[in-house]
C-alpha atoms as a PDB file:
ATOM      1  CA  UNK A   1      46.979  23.748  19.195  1.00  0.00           C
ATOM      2  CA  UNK A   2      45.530  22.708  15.953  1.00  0.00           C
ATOM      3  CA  UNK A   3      41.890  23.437  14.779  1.00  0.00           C
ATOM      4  CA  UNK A   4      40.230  20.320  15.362  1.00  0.00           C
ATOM      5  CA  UNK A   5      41.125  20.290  19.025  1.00  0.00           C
ATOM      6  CA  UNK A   6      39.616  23.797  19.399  1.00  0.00           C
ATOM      7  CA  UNK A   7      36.090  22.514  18.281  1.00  0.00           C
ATOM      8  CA  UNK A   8      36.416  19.679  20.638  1.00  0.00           C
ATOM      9  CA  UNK A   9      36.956  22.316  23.513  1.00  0.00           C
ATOM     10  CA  UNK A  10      34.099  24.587  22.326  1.00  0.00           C
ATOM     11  CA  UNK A  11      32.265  21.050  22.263  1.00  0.00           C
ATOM     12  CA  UNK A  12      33.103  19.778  25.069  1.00  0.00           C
ATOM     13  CA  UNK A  13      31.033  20.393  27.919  1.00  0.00           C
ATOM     14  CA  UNK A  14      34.236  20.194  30.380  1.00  0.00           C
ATOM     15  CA  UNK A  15      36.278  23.141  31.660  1.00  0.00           C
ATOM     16  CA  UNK A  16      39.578  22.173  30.099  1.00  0.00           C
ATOM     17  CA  UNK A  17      42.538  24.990  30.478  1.00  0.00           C
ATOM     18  CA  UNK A  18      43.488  26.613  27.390  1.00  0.00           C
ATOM     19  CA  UNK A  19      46.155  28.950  27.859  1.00  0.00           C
ATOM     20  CA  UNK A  20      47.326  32.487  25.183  1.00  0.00           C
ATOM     21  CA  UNK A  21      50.623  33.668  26.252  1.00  0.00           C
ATOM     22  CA  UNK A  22      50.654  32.339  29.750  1.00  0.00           C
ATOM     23  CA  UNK A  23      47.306  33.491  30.251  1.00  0.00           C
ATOM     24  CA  UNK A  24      44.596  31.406  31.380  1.00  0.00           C
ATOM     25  CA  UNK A  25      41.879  32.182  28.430  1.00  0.00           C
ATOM     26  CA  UNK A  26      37.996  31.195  27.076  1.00  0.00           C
ATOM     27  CA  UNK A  27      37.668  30.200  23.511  1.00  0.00           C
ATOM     28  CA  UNK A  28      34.520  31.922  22.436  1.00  0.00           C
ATOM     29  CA  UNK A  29      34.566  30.858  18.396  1.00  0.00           C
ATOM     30  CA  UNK A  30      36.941  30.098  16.080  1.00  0.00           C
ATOM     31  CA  UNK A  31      36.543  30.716  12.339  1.00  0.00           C
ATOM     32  CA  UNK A  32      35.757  28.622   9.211  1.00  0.00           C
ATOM     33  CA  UNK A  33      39.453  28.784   7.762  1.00  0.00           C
ATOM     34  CA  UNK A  34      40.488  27.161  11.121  1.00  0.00           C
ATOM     35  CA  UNK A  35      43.282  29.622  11.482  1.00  0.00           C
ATOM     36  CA  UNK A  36      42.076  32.083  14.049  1.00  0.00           C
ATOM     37  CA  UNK A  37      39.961  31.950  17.507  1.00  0.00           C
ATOM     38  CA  UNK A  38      38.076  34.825  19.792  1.00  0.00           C
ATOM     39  CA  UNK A  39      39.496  34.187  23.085  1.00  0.00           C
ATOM     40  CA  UNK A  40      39.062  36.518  26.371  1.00  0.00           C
ATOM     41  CA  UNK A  41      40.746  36.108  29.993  1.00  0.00           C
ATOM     42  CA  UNK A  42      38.951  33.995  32.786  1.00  0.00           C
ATOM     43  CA  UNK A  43      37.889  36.759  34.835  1.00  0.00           C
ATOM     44  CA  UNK A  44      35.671  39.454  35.602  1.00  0.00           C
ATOM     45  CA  UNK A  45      37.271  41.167  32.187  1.00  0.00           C
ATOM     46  CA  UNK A  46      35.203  40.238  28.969  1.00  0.00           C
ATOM     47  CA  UNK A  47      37.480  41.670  26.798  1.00  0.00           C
ATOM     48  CA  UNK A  48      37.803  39.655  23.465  1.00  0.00           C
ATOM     49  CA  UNK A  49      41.021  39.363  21.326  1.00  0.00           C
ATOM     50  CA  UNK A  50      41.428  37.115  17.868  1.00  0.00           C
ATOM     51  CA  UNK A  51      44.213  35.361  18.045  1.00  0.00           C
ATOM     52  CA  UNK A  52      46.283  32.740  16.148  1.00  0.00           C
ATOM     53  CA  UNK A  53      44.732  29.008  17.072  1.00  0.00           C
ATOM     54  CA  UNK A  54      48.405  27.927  16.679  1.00  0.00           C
ATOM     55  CA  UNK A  55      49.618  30.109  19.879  1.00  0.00           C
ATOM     56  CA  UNK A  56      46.840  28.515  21.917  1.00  0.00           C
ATOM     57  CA  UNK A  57      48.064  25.557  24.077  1.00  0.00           C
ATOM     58  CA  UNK A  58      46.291  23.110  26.309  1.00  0.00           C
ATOM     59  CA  UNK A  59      47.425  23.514  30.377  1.00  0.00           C
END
């Protein structure tokens, strides 16, 4: 995924499907440099991880 589709999602008032290695995640932020995002799992689990926005994909 590329960083101007992650600030449409965060945007977007829609629940679109963003998946992290299979997993079905929430973006939370995603930083100036475009090059990173805070994700955590849909769930009960809030656990936040900072991964690469390029290993993000739309479902």
């Amino acid at each position: 995924m590329d960083y101007n589709r992650v600030k449409q999602i965060l945007s977007s008032s829609a629940d679109i499907e963003v998946k992290y290695k299979d997993a079905s995640v929430w973006i939370d932020s995603v930083t100036e440099d475009g090059k990173t995002a805070v994700v955590h799992l849909r769930g009960p689990l809030e656990e936040r991880s900072e991964v690469s926005v390029s290993d993000l994909e739309e479902a």
